[in-house]
C-alpha atoms as a PDB file:
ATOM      1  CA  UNK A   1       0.000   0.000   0.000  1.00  0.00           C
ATOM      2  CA  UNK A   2       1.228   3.596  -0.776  1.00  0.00           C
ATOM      3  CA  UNK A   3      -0.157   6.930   0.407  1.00  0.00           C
ATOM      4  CA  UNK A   4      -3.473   7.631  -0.178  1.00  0.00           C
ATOM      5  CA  UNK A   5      -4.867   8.071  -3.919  1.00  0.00           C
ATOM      6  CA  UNK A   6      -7.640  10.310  -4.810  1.00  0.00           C
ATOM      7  CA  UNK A   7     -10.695   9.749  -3.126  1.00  0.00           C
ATOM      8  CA  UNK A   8     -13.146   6.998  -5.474  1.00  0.00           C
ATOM      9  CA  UNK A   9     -16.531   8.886  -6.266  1.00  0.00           C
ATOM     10  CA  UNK A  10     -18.708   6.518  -7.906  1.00  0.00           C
ATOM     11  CA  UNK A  11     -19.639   7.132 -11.909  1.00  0.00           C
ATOM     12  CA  UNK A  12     -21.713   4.414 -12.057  1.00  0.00           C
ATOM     13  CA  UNK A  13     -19.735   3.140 -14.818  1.00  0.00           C
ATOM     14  CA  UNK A  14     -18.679  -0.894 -14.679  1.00  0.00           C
ATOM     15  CA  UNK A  15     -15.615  -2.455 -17.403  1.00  0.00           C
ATOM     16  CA  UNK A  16     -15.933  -5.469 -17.822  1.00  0.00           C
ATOM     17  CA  UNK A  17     -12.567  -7.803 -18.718  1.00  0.00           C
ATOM     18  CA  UNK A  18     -12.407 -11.531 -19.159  1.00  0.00           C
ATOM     19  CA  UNK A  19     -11.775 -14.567 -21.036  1.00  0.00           C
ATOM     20  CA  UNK A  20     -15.143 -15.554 -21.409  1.00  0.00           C
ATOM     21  CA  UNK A  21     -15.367 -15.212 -25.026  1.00  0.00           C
ATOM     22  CA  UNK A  22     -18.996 -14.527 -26.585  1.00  0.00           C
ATOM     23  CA  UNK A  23     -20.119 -17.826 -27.465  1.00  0.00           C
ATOM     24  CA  UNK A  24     -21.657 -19.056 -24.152  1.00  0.00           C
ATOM     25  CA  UNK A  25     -24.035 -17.105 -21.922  1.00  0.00           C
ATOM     26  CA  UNK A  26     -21.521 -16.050 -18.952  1.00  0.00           C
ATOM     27  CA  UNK A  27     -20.751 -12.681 -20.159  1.00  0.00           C
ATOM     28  CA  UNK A  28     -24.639 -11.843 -20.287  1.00  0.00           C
ATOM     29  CA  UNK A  29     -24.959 -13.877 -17.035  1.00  0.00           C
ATOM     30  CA  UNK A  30     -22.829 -11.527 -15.313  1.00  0.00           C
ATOM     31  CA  UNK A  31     -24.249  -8.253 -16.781  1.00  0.00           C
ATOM     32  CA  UNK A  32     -27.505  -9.463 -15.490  1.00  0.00           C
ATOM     33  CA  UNK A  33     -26.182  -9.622 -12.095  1.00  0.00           C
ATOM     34  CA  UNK A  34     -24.886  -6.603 -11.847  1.00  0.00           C
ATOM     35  CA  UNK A  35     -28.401  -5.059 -13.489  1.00  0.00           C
ATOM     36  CA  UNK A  36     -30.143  -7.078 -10.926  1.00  0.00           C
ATOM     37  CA  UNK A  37     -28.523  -4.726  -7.865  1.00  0.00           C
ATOM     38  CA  UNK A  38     -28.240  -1.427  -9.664  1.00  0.00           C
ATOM     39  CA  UNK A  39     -30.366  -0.903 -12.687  1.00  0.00           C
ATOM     40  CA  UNK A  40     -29.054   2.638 -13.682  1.00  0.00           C
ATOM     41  CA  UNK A  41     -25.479   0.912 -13.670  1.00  0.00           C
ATOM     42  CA  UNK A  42     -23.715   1.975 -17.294  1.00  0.00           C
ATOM     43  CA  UNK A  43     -21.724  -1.380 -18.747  1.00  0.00           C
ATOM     44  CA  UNK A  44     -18.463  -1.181 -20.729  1.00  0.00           C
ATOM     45  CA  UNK A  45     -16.882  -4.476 -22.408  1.00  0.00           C
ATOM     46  CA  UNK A  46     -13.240  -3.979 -22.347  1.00  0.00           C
ATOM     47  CA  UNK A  47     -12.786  -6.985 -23.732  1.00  0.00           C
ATOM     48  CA  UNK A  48     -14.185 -10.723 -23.305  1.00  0.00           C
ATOM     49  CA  UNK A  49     -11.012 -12.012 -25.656  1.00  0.00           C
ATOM     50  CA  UNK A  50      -8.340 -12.157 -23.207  1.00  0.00           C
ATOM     51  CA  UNK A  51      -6.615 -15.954 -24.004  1.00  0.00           C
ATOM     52  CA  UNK A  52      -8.076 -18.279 -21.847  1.00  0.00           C
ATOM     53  CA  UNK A  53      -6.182 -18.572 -18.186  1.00  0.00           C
ATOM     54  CA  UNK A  54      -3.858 -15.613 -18.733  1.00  0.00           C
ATOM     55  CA  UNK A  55      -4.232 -12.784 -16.746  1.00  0.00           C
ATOM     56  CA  UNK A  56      -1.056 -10.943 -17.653  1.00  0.00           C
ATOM     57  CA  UNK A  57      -2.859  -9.782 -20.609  1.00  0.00           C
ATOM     58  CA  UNK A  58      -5.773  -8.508 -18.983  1.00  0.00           C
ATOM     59  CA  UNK A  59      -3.479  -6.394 -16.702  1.00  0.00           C
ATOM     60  CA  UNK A  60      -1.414  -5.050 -19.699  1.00  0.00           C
ATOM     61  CA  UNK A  61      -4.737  -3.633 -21.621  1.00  0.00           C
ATOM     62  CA  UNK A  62      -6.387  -2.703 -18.318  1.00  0.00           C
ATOM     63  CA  UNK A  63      -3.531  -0.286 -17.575  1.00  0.00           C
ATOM     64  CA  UNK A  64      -3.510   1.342 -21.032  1.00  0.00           C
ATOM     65  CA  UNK A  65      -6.795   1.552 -20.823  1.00  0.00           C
ATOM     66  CA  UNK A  66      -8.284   2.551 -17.516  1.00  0.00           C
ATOM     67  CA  UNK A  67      -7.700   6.894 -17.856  1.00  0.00           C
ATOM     68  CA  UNK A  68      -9.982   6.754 -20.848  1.00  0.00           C
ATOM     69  CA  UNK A  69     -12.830   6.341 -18.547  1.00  0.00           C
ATOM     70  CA  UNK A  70     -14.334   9.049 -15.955  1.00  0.00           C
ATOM     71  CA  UNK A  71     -13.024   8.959 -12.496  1.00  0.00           C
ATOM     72  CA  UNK A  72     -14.912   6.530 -10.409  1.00  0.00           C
ATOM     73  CA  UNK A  73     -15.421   3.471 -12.503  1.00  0.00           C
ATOM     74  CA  UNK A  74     -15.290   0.668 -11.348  1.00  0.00           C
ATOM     75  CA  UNK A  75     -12.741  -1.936 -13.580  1.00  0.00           C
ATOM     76  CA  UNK A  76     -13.658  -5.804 -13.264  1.00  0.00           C
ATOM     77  CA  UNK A  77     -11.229  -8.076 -14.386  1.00  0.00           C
ATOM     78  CA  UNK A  78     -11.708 -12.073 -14.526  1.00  0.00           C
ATOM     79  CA  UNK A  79      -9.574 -14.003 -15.716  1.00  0.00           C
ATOM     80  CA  UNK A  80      -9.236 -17.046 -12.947  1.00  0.00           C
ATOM     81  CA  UNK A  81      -7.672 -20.017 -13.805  1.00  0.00           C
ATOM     82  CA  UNK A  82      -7.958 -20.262  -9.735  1.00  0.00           C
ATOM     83  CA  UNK A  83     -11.231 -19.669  -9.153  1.00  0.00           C
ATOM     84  CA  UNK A  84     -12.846 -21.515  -6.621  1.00  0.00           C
ATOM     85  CA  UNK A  85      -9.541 -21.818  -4.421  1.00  0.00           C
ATOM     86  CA  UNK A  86      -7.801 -20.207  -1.488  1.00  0.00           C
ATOM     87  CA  UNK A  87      -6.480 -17.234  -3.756  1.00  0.00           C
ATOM     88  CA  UNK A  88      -7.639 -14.115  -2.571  1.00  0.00           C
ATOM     89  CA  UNK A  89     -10.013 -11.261  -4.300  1.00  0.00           C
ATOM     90  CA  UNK A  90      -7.919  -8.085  -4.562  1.00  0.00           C
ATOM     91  CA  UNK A  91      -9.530  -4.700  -4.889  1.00  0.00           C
ATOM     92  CA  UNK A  92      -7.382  -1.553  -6.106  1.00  0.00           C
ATOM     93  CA  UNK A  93      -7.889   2.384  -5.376  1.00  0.00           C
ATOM     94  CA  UNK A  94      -5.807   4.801  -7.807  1.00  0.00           C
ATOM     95  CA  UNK A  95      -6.486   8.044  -9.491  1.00  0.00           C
ATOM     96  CA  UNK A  96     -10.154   7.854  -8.277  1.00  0.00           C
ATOM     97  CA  UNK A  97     -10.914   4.236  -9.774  1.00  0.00           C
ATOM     98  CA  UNK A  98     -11.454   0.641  -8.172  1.00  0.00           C
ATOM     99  CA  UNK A  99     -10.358  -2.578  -9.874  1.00  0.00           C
ATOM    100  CA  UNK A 100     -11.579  -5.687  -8.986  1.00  0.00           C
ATOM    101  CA  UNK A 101      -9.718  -9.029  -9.953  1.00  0.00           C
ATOM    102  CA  UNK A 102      -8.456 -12.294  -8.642  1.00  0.00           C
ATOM    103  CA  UNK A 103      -4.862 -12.109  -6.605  1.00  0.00           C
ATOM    104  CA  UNK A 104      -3.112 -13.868  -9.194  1.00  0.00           C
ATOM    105  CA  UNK A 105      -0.948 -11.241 -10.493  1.00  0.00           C
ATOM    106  CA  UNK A 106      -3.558  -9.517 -12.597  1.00  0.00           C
ATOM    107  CA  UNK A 107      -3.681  -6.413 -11.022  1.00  0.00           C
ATOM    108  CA  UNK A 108       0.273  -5.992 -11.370  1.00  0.00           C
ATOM    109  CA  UNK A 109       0.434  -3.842 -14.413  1.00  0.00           C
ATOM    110  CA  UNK A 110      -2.138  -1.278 -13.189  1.00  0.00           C
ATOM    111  CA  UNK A 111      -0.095  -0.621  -9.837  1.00  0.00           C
ATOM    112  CA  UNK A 112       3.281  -0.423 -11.838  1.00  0.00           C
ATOM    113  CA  UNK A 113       1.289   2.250 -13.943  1.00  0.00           C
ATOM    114  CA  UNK A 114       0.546   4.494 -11.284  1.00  0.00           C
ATOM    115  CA  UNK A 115       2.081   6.502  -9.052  1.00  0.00           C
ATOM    116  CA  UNK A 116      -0.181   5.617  -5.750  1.00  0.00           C
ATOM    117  CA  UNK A 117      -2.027   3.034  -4.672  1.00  0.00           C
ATOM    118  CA  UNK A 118      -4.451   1.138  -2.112  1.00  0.00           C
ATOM    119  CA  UNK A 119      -4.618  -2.157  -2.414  1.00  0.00           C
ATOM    120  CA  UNK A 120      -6.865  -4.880  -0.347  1.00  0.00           C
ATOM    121  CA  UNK A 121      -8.374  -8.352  -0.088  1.00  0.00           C
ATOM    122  CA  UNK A 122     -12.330  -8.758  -0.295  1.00  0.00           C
ATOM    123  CA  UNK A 123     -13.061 -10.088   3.558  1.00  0.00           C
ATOM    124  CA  UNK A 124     -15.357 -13.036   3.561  1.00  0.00           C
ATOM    125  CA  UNK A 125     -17.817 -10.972   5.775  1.00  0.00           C
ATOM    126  CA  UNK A 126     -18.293  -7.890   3.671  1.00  0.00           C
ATOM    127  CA  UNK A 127     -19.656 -10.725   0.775  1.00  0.00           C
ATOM    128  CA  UNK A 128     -21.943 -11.774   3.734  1.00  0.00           C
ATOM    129  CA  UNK A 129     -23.363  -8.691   4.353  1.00  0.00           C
ATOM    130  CA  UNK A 130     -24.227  -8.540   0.441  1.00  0.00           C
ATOM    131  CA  UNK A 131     -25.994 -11.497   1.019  1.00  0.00           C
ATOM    132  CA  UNK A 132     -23.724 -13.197  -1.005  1.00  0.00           C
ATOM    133  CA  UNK A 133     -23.560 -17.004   0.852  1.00  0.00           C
ATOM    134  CA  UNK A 134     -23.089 -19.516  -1.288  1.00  0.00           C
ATOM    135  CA  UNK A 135     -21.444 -18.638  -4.519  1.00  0.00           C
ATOM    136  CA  UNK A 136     -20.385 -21.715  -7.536  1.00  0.00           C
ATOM    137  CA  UNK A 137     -16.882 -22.918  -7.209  1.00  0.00           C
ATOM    138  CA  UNK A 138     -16.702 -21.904 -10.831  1.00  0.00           C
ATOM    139  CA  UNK A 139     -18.488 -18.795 -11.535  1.00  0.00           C
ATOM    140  CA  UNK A 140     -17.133 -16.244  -9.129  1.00  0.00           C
ATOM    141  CA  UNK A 141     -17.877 -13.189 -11.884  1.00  0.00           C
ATOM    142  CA  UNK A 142     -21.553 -14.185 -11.736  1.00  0.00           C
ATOM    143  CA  UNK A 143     -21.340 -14.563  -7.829  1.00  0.00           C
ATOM    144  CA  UNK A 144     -18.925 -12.415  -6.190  1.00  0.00           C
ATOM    145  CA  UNK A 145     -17.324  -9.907  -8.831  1.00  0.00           C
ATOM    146  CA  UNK A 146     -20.950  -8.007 -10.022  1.00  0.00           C
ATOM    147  CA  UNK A 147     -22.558  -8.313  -6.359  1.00  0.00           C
ATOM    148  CA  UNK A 148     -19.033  -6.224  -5.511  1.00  0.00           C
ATOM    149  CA  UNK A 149     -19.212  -4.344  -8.751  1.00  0.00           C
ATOM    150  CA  UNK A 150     -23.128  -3.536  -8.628  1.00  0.00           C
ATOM    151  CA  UNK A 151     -22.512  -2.095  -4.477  1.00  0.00           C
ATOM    152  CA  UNK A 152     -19.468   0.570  -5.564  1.00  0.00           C
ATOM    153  CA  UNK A 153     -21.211   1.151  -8.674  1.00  0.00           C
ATOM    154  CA  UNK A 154     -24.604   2.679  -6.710  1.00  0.00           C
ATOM    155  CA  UNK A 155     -22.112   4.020  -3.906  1.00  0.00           C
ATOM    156  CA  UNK A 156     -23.285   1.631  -1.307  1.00  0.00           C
ATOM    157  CA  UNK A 157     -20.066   0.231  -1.253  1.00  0.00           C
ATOM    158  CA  UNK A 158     -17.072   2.470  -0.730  1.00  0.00           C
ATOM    159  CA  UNK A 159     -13.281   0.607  -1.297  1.00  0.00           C
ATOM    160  CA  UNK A 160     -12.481   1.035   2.424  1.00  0.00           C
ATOM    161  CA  UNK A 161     -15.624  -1.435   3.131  1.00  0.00           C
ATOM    162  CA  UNK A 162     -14.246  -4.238   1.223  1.00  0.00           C
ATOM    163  CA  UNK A 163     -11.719  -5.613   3.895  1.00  0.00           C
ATOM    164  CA  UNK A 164      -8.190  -5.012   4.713  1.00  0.00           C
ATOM    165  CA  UNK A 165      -5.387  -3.157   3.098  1.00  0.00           C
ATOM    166  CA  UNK A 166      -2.249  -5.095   2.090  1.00  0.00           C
ATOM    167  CA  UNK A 167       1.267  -4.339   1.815  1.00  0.00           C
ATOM    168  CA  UNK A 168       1.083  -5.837  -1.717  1.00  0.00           C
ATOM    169  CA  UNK A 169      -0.255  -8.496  -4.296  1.00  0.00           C
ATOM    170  CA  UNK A 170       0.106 -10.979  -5.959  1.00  0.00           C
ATOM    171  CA  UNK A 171       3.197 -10.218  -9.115  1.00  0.00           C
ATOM    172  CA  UNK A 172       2.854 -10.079 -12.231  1.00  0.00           C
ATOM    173  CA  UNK A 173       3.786 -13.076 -14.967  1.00  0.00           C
ATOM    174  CA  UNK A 174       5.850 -11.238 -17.503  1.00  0.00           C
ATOM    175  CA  UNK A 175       9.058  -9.270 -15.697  1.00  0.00           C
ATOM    176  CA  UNK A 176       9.085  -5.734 -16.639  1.00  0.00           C
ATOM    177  CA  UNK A 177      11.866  -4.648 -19.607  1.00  0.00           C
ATOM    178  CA  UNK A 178      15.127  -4.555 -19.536  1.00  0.00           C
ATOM    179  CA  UNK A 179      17.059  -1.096 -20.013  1.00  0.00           C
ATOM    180  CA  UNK A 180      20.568  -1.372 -20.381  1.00  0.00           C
ATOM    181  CA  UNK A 181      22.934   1.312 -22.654  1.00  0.00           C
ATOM    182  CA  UNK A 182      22.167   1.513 -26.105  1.00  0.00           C
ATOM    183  CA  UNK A 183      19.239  -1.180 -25.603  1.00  0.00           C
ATOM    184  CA  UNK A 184      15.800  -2.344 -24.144  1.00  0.00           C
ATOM    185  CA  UNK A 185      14.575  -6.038 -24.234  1.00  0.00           C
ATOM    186  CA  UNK A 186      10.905  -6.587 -23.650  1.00  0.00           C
ATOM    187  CA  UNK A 187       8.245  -9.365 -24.545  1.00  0.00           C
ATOM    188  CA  UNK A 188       5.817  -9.928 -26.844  1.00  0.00           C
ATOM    189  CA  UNK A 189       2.346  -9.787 -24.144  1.00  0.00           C
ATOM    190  CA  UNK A 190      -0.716  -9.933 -27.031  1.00  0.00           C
ATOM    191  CA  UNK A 191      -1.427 -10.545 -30.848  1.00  0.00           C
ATOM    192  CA  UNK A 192      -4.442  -7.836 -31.723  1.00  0.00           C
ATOM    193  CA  UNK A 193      -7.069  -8.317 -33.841  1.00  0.00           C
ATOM    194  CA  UNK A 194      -5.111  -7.517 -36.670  1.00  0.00           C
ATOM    195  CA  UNK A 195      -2.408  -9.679 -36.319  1.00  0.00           C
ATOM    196  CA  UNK A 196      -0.125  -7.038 -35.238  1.00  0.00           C
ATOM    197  CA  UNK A 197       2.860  -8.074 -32.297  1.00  0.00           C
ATOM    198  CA  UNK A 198       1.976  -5.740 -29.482  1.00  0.00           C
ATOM    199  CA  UNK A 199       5.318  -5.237 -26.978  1.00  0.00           C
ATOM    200  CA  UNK A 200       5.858  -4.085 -22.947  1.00  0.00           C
ATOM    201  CA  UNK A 201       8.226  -1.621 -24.287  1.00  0.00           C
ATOM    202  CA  UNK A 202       7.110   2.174 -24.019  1.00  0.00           C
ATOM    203  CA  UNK A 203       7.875   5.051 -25.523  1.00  0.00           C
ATOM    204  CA  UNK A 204       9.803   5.944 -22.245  1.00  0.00           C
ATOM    205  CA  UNK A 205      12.070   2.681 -22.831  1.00  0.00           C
ATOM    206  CA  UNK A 206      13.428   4.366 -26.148  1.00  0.00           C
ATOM    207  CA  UNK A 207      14.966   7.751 -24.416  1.00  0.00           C
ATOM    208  CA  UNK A 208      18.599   8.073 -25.654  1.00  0.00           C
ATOM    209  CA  UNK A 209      17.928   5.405 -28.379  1.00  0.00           C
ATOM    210  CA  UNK A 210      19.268   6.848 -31.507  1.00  0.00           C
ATOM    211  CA  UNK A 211      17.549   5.615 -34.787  1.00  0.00           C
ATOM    212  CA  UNK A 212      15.892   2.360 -32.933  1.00  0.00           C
ATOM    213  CA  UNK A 213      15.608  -0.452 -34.717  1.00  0.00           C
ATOM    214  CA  UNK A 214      13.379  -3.509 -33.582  1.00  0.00           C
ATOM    215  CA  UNK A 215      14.688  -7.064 -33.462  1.00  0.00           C
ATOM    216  CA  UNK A 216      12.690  -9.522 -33.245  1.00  0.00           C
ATOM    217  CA  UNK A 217      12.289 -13.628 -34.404  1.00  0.00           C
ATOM    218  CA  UNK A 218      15.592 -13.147 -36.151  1.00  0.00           C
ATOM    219  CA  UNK A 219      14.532 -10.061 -37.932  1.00  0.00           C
ATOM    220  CA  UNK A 220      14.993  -6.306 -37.628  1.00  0.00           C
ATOM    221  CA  UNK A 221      12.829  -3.364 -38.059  1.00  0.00           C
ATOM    222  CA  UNK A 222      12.692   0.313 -38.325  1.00  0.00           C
ATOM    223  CA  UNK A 223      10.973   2.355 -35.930  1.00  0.00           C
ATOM    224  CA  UNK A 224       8.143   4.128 -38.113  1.00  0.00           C
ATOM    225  CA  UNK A 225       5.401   6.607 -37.321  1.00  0.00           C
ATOM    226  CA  UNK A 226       2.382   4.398 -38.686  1.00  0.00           C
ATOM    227  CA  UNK A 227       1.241   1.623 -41.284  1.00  0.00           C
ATOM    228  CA  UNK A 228       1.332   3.161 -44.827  1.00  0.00           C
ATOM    229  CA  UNK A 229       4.842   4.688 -44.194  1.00  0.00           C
ATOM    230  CA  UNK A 230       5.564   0.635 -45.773  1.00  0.00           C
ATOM    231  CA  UNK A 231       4.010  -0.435 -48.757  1.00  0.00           C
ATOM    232  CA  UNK A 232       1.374  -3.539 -48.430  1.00  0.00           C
ATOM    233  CA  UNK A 233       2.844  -6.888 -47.063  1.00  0.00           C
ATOM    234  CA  UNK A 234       5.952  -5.176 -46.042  1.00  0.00           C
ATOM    235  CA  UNK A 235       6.856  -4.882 -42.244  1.00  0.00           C
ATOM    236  CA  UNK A 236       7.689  -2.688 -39.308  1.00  0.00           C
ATOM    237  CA  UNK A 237       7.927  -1.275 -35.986  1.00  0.00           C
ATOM    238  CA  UNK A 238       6.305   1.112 -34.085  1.00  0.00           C
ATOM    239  CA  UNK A 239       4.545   2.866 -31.355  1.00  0.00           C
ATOM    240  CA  UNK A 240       1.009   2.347 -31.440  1.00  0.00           C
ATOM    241  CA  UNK A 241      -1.735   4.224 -29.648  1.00  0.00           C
ATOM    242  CA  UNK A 242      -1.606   2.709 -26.503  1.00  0.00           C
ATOM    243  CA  UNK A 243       2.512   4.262 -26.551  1.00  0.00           C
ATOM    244  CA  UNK A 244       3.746   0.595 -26.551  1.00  0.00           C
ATOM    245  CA  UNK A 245       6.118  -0.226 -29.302  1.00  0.00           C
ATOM    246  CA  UNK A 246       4.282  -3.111 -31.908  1.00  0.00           C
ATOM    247  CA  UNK A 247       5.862  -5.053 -34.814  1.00  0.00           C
ATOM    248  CA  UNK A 248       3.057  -4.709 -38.161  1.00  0.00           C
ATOM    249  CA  UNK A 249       3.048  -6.069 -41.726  1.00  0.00           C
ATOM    250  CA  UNK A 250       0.975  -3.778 -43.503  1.00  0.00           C
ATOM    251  CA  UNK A 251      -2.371  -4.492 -44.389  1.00  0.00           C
ATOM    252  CA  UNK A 252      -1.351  -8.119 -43.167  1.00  0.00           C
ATOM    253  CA  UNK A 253      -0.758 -10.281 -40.380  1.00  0.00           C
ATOM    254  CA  UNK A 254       2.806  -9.753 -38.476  1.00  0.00           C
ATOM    255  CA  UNK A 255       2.108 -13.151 -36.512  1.00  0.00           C
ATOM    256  CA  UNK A 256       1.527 -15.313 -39.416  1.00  0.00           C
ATOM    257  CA  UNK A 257       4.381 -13.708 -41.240  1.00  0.00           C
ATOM    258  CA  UNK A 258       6.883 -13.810 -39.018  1.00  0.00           C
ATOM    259  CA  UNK A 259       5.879 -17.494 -36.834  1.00  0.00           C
ATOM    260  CA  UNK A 260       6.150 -15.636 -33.325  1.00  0.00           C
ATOM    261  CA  UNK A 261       3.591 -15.321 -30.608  1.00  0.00           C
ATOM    262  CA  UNK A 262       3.060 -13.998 -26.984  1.00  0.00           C
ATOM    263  CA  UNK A 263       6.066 -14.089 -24.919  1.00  0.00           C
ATOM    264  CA  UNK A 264       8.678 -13.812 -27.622  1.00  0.00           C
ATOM    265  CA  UNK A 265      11.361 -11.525 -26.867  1.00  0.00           C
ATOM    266  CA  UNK A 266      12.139  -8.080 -28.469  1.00  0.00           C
ATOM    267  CA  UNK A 267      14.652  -5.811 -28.822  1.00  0.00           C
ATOM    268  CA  UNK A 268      14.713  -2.175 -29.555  1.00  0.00           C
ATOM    269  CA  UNK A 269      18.994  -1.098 -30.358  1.00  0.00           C
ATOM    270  CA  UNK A 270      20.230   2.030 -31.581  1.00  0.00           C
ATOM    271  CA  UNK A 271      21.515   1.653 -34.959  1.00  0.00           C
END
């Protein structure tokens, strides 16, 4: 736990993260949960497309993502290859949001993104006094994540309620990059919808780089400024919206092209 972060004001807005996928009725399951307790609650999909039992990559898009929604919001995460065991529910405070998620390293990227934090564990008697006594082994986003969700949504709930603060959680899976002189190695974390190799290495990696170039899978890249500075098929590097740096093949798939996937490594060297 740090100092304190700004106080959470509830929005009444809920994200919603997973790897549920859209094909079976969980996702819908759990919004109707959380509509159950608080009607006027406003629902965001993140994204339901995490890879199945990998939280690392819930945590990366969570923290790129979290400032583009108003202050008090409340960020649900699931993504549980543990549920239904001893692992604990954490619950995160910073810059006037809450984040809800299992203890299994999840939550890591958010609290390297900012600079203060509360962190705590759901007590088993604040999910009694929801009413909440006999949730499935199996479906703890149904059970315990929206009841939580749906209570700080409406304001019922404030963060301090949920139980007691902890010195820190669970880490994360992928270790953070490596910044040595003329150099930063990072890892490939997710594949995007358009095939494109999306890095842990920010634009704040690349300070004193001169005229980066990307290695990667045997191959090396220029750093560009976006996708038609190459001409169809061909590839390249560079720093995408979310200021990570991404390998592309324009108008094409970089993962197909090149044979690499999620936790490959990749190197940005000055030339």
């Amino acid at each position: 736990m740090t100092e304190a972060s700004p106080a959470f004001r509830a929005s009444g807005v809920v994200t919603l993260t997973t790897d549920f996928g859209l094909r079976d009725p969980f996702v819908g399951v759990m919004k109707g949960s959380l509509i159950a307790r608080h009607p006027p609650v406003r629902l965001v999909d993140l994204t339901h497309e995490i890879p199945a039992h990998w939280p690392a990559e819930a945590g990366f898009w969570l923290a790129r993502a979290f400032r583009y929604f108003p202050a008090g919001t409340v960020h649900v995460a699931v993504v549980d290859p543990g549920v239904g065991s001893e692992r604990e529910i954490a619950a995160v405070e910073a810059e006037g949001h809450v984040f809800l998620a299992p203890d299994n390293g999840l939550l890591a990227a958010v609290i390297e993104s900012v600079a203060r934090f509360n962190a705590r564990h759901v007590a088993p008697a604040t999910l009694v006094r929801l009413g909440v006594h006999a949730p499935s082994a199996t479906f703890h986003g149904r059970d315990i994540f929206a009841p939580l969700a749906a209570e700080l949504a409406a304001g019922r709930l404030l963060p301090a309620d949920l139980g007691p603060p902890v010195s820190g959680l669970v880490p994360g899976w992928i270790e953070a990059p490596l910044v040595a002189a003329g150099s930063v190695t990072g890892t490939i974390v997710t594949i995007d919808h358009f095939g494109n190799l999306v890095t842990n290495i920010e634009t704040a990696h690349l300070q004193g780089l001169a005229h980066p170039r990307v290695r990667v899978g045997g191959h090396e890249f220029a750093l560009r400024r976006t996708y038609s500075d190459v001409r169809p098929g061909e590839y390249l590097a560079l720093v995408n919206s979310f200021g990570v740096v991404e390998i592309a093949r324009a108008e094409r798939s970089a993962a197909e092209g090149l044979g690499l996937a999620r936790g490959a490594p990749v190197s940005v060297v000055s030339r």
